[in-house]
Protein backbone atom coordinates (compact mmCIF):
# COMPACT_ATOMS: atom_id res chain seq x y z
CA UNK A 1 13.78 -219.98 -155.31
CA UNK A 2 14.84 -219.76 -159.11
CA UNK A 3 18.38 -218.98 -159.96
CA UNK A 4 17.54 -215.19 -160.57
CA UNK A 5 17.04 -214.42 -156.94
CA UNK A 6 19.28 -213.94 -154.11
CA UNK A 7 19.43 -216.27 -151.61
CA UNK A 8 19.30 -215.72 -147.67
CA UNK A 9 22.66 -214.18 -147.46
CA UNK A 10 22.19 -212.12 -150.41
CA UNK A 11 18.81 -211.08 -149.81
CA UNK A 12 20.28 -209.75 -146.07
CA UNK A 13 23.30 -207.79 -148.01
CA UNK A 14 20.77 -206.45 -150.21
CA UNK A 15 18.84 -205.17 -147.23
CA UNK A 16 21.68 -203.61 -145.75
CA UNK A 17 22.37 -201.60 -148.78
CA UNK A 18 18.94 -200.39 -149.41
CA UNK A 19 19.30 -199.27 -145.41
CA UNK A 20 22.63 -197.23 -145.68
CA UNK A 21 21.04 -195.81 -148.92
CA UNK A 22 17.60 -194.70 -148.63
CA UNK A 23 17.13 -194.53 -144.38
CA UNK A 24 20.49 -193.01 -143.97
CA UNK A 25 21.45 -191.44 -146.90
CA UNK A 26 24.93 -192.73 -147.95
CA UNK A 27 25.53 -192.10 -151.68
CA UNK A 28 26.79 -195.35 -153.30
CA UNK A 29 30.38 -194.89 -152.91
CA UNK A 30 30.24 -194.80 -149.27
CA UNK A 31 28.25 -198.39 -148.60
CA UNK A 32 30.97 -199.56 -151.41
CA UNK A 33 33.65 -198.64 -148.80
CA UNK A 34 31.75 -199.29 -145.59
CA UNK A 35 30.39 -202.87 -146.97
CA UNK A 36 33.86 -203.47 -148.67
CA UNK A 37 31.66 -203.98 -152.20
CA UNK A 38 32.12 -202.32 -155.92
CA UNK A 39 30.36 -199.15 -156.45
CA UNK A 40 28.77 -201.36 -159.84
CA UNK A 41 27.73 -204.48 -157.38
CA UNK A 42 25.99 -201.94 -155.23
CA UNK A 43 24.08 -200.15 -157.59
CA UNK A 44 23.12 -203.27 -158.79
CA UNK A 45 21.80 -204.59 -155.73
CA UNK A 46 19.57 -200.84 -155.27
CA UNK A 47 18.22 -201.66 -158.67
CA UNK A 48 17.04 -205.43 -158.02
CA UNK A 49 15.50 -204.67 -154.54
CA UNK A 50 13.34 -202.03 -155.96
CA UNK A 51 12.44 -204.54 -158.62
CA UNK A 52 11.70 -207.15 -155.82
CA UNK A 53 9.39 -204.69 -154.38
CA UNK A 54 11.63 -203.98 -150.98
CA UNK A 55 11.55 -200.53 -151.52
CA UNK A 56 8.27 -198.07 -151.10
CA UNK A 57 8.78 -194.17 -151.74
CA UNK A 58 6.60 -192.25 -150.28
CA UNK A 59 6.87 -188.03 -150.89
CA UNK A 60 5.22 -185.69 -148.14
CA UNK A 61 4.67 -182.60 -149.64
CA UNK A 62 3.70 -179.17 -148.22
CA UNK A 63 2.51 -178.65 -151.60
CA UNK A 64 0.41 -182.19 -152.11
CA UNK A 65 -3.11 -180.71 -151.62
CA UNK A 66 -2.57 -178.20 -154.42
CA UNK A 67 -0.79 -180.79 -156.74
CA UNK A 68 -4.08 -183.14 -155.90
CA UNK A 69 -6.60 -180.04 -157.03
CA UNK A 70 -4.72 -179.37 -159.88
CA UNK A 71 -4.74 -182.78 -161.03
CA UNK A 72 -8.49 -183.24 -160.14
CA UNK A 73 -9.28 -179.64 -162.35
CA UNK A 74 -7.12 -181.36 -165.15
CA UNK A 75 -8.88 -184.29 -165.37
CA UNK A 76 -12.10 -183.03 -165.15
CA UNK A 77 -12.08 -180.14 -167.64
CA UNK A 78 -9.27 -181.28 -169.83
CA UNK A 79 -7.07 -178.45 -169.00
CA UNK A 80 -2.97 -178.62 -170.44
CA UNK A 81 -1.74 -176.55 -167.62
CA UNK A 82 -3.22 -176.11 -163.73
CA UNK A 83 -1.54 -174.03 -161.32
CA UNK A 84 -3.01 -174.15 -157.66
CA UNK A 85 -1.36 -171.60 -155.19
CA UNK A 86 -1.71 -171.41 -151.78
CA UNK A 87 -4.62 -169.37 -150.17
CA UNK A 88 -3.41 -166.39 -147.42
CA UNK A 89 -5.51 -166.35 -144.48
CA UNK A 90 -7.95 -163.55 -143.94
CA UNK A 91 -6.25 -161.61 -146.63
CA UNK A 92 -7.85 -161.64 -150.28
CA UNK A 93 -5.38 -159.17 -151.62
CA UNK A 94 -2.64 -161.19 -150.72
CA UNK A 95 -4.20 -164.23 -151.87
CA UNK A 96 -5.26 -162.24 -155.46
CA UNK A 97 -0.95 -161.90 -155.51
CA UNK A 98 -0.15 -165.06 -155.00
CA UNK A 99 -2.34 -165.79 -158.19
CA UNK A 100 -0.66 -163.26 -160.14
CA UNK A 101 2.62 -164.45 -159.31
CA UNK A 102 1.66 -167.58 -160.55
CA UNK A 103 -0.26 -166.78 -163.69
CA UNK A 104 3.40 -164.49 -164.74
CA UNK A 105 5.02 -167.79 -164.18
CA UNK A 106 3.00 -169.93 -166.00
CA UNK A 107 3.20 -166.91 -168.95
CA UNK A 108 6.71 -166.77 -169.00
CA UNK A 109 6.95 -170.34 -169.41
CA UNK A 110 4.63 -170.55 -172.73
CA UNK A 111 6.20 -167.03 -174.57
CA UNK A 112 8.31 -167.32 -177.34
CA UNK A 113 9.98 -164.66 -179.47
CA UNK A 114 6.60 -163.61 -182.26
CA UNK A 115 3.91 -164.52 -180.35
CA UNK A 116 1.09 -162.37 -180.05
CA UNK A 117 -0.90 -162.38 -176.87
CA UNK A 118 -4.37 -161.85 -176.27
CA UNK A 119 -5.90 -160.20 -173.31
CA UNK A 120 -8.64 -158.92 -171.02
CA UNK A 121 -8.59 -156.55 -168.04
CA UNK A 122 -9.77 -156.32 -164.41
CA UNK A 123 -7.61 -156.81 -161.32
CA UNK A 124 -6.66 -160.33 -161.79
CA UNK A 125 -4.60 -159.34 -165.02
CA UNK A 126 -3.54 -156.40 -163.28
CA UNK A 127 -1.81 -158.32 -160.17
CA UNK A 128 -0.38 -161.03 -162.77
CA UNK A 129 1.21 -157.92 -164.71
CA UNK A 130 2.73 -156.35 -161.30
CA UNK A 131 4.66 -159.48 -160.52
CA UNK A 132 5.86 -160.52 -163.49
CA UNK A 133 9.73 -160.11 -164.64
CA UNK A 134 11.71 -161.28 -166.91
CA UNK A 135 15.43 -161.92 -167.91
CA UNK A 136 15.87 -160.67 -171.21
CA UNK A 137 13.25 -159.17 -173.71
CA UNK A 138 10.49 -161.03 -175.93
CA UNK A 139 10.02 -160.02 -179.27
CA UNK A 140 6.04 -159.88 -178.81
CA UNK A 141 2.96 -158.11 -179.60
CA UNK A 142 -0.12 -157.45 -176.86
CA UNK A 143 -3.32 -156.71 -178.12
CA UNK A 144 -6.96 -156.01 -176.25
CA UNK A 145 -9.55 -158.66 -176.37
CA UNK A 146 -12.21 -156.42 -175.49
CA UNK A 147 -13.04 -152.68 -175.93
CA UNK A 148 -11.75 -150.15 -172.73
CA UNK A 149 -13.49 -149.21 -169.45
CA UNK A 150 -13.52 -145.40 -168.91
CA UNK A 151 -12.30 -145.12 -165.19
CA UNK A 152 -10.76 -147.92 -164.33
CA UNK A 153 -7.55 -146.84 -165.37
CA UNK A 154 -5.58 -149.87 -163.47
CA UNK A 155 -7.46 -152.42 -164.82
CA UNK A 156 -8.48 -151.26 -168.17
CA UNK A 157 -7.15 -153.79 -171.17
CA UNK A 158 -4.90 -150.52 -172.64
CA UNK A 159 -3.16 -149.70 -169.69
CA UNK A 160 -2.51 -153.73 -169.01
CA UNK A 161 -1.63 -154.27 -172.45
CA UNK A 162 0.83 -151.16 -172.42
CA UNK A 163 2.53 -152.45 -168.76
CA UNK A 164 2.93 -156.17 -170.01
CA UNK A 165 4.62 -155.01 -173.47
CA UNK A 166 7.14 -152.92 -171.49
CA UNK A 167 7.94 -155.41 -168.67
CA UNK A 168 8.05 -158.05 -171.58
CA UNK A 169 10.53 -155.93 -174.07
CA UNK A 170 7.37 -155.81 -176.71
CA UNK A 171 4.96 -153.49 -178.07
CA UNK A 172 1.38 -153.09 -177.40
CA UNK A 173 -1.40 -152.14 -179.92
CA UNK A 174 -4.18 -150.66 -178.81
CA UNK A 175 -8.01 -150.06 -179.29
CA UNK A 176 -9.73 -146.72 -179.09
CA UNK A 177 -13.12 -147.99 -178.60
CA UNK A 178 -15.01 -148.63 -174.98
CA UNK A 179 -16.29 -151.80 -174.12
CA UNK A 180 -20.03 -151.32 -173.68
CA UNK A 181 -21.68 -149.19 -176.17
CA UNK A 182 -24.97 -147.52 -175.68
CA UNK A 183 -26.92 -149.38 -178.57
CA UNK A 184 -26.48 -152.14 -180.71
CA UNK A 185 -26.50 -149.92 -183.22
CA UNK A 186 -23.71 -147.98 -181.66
CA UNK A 187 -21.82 -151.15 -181.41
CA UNK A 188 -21.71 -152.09 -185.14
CA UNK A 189 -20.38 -148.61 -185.69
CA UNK A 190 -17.65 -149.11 -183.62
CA UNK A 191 -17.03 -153.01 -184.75
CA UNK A 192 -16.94 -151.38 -188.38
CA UNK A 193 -14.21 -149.03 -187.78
CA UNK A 194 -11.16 -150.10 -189.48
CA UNK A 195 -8.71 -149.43 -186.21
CA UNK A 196 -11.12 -151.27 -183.99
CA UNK A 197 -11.79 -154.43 -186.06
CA UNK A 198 -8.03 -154.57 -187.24
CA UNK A 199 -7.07 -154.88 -183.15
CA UNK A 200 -9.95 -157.40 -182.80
CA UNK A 201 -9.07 -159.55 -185.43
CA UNK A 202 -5.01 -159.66 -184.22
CA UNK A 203 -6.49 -160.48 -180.96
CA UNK A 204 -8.68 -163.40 -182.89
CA UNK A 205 -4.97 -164.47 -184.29
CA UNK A 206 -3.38 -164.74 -180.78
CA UNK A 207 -0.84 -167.32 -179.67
CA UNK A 208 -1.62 -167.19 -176.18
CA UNK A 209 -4.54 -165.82 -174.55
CA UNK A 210 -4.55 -164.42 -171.11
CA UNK A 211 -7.91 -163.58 -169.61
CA UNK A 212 -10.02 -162.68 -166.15
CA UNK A 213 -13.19 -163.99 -164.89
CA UNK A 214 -15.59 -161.41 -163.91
CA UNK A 215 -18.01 -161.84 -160.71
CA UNK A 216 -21.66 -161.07 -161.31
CA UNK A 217 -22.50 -161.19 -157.36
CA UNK A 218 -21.33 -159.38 -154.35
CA UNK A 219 -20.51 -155.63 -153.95
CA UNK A 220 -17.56 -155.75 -155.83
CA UNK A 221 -18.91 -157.91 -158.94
CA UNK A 222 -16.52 -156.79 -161.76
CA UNK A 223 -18.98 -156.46 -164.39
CA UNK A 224 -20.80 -153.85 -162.73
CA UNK A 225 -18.18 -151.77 -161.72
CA UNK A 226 -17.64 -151.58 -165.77
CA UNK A 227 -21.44 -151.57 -166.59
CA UNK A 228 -23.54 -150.60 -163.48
CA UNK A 229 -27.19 -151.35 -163.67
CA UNK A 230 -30.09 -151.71 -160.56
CA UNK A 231 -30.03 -153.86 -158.17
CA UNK A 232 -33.23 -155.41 -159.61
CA UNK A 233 -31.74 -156.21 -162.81
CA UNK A 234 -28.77 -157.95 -161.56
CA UNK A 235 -31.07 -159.71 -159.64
CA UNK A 236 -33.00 -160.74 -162.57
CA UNK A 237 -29.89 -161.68 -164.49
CA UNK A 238 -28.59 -164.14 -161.57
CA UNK A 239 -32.29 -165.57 -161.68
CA UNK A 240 -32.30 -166.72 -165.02
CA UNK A 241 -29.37 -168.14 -164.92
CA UNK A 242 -26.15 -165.82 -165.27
CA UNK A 243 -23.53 -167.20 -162.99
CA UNK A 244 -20.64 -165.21 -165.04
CA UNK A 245 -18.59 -162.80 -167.02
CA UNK A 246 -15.48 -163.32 -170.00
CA UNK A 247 -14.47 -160.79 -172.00
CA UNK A 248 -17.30 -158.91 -170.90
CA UNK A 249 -19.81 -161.37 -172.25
CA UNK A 250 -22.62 -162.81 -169.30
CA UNK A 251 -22.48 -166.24 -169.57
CA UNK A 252 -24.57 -169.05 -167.83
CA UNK A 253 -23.34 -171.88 -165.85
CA UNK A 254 -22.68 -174.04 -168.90
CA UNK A 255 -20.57 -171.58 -170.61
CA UNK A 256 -23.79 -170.22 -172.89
CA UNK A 257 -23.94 -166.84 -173.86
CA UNK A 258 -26.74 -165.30 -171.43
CA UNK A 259 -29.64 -164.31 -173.43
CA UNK A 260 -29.59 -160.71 -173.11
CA UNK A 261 -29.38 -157.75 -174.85
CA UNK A 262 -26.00 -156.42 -172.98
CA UNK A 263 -24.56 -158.84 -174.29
CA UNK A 264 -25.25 -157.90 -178.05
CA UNK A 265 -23.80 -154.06 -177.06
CA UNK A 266 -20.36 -155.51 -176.67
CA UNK A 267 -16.75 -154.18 -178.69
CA UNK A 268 -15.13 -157.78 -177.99
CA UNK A 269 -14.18 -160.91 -178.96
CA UNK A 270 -17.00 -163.84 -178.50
CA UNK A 271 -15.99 -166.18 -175.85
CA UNK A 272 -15.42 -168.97 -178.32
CA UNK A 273 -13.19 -167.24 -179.71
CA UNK A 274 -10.37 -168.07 -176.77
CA UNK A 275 -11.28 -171.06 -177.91
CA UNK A 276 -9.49 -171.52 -180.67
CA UNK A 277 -6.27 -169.72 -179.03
CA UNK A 278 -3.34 -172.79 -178.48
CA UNK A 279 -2.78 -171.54 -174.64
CA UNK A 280 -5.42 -169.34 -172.75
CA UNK A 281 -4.76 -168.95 -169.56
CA UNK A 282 -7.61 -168.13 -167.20
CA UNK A 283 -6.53 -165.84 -164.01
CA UNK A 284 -8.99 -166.09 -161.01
CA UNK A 285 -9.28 -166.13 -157.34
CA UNK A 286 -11.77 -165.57 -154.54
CA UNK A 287 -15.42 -167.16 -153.07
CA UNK A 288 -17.08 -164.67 -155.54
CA UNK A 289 -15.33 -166.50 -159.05
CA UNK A 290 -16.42 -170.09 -158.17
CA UNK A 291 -19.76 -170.14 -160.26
CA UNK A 292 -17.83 -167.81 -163.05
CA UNK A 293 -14.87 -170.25 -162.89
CA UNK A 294 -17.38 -172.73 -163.44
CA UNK A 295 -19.42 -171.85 -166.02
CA UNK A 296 -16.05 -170.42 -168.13
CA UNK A 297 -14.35 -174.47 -167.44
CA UNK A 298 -17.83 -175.56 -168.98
CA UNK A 299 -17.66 -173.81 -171.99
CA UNK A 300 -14.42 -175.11 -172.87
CA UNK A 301 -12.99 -171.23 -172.82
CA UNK A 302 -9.71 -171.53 -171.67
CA UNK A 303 -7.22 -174.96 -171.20
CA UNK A 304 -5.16 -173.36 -168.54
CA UNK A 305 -6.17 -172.35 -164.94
CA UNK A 306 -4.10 -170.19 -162.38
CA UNK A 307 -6.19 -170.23 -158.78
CA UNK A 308 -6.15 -170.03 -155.29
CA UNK A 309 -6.79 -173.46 -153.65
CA UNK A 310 -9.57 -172.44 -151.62
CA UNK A 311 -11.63 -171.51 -154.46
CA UNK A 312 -9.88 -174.63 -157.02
CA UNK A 313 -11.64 -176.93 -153.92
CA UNK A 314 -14.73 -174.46 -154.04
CA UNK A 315 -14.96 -174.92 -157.75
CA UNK A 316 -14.97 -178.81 -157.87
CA UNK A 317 -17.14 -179.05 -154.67
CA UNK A 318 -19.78 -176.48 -155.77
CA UNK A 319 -19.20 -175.17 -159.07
CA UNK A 320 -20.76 -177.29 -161.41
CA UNK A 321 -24.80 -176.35 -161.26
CA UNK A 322 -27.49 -179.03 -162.30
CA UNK A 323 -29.30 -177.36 -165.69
């Protein structure tokens, strides 16, 4: 034994102490008194056991499965931010709020006073909007992402915009142009006009981004409810390869742009366009947004995530698809 180390006797006091401290919980100053010792000689002996190795921490967390997927979403898609929140049995709407409590958090923490923030609709913006408050006002500015859905008043980007402004103490600016136009042709119009592209390109300047994931199966499949077409062509679409929808854009399980011509009818920013955003924040939950979730992680669209666990685990278990 070299002269650093305790010997028997001091090895069995430092025992003692690291007892009375971490397996019954006496703060220093009590083993001092109890052991008759120097509050200094005691915290010196906690510090050498632990570098001896005689002491193993071990944390058991309700929340360790949903710390594990976010790290294991982190690592594999290089996100800054993950935030995993627990899934509510038998109850998607509940589960959809838990989400949006969590992606308000997660906004709150990145705002500061000037920032302008980018965003989509649908109902996963809509439930982070309804539970998020604040404790004093941001000096901010919310602008659209995409062009408006006629009604869907509740999840349209202008009435989302207009609620997060208020409940954040900012202002919201508008666009006065729908989403899906009838023609390409119609589209260019609208992209031309100076109130719509001057909306777009603030949105293109955005500090933080927060965005949706749209479904493209299932009854309820977001991007239908906003652009309905047959049965047949969705069909078609999910055969060739569409597994999802951002900013109202079909996209294919590596984050492509679907090749399609709805896709060219479009008043919104181009996916990669989120891209270049510092935080963007993607909002999702539910079996239906795994391949979506997917296919937006792929394309590099967004480096923050705000998900139920259920579908985080669905995601890395299923949602990357062999080309």
């Amino acid at each position: 034994m070299s002269g650093n180390e305790p010997d028997f006797e001091g090895m069995r006091l430092m025992a003692h102490v690291l007892t009375l401290h971490y397996e019954e919980g006496l703060q220093q100053a009590q083993i001092a008194a109890e052991l008759g010792l120097s509050s200094a000689k005691v915290n010196r002996l906690i510090k050498q056991g632990r570098e001896l190795g005689m002491v193993e921490i071990t944390v058991h967390s309700p929340f360790q499965r949903q710390f594990d997927l976010e790290r294991k979403l982190t690592q594999k898609w290089g996100l800054k931010n993950c935030l995993v929140v627990p899934a509510v049995t038998g109850s998607a709407e509940t589960t959809l709020n838990q989400v949006g409590k969590g992606g308000a958090r997660l906004l709150v923490e990145k705002i500061r006073d000037g920032d302008t923030i980018g965003l989509s609709g649908g109902k996963s913006l809509r439930a982070l909007v309804e539970n998020l408050s604040v404790d004093h006002a941001f000096e901010v500015n919310v602008v659209p992402m995409t062009g408006g859905v006629q009604g869907q008043h509740y999840t349209d980007v202008n009435h989302i915009a207009t609620q997060l402004a208020e409940k954040l103490g900012g202002r919201a600016t508008l666009i006065h142009a729908p989403l899906h136009a009838d023609t390409t042709e119609e589209r260019d119009l609208l992209m031309s006009v100076r109130s719509v592209h001057s909306v777009l390109d603030s949105a293109r300047q955005a500090d933080i981004a927060v965005v949706g994931i749209g479904s493209v199966t299932g009854p309820d499949a977001t991007y239908f409810e906003a652009h309905p077409i047959s049965e047949d062509e969705r069909a078609k679409l999910i055969e060739n390869g569409v597994r999802g929808e951002f900013l109202g854009h079909l996209i294919n399980h590596d984050g492509s742009l679907a090749d399609t011509e709805l896709n060219a009818r479009l008043v919104a920013l181009p996916p990669e366009a989120t891209a270049r955003v510092p935080v963007t924040i993607g909002v999702a939950s539910g079996p239906e947004k795994v391949a979506p979730i997917a296919a937006v992680l792929n394309g590099g669209y967004i480096n923050a995530l705000v998900v139920d666990e259920r579908t985080a685990e669905a995601v890395l278990e299923k949602g990357v698809e062999r080309a």
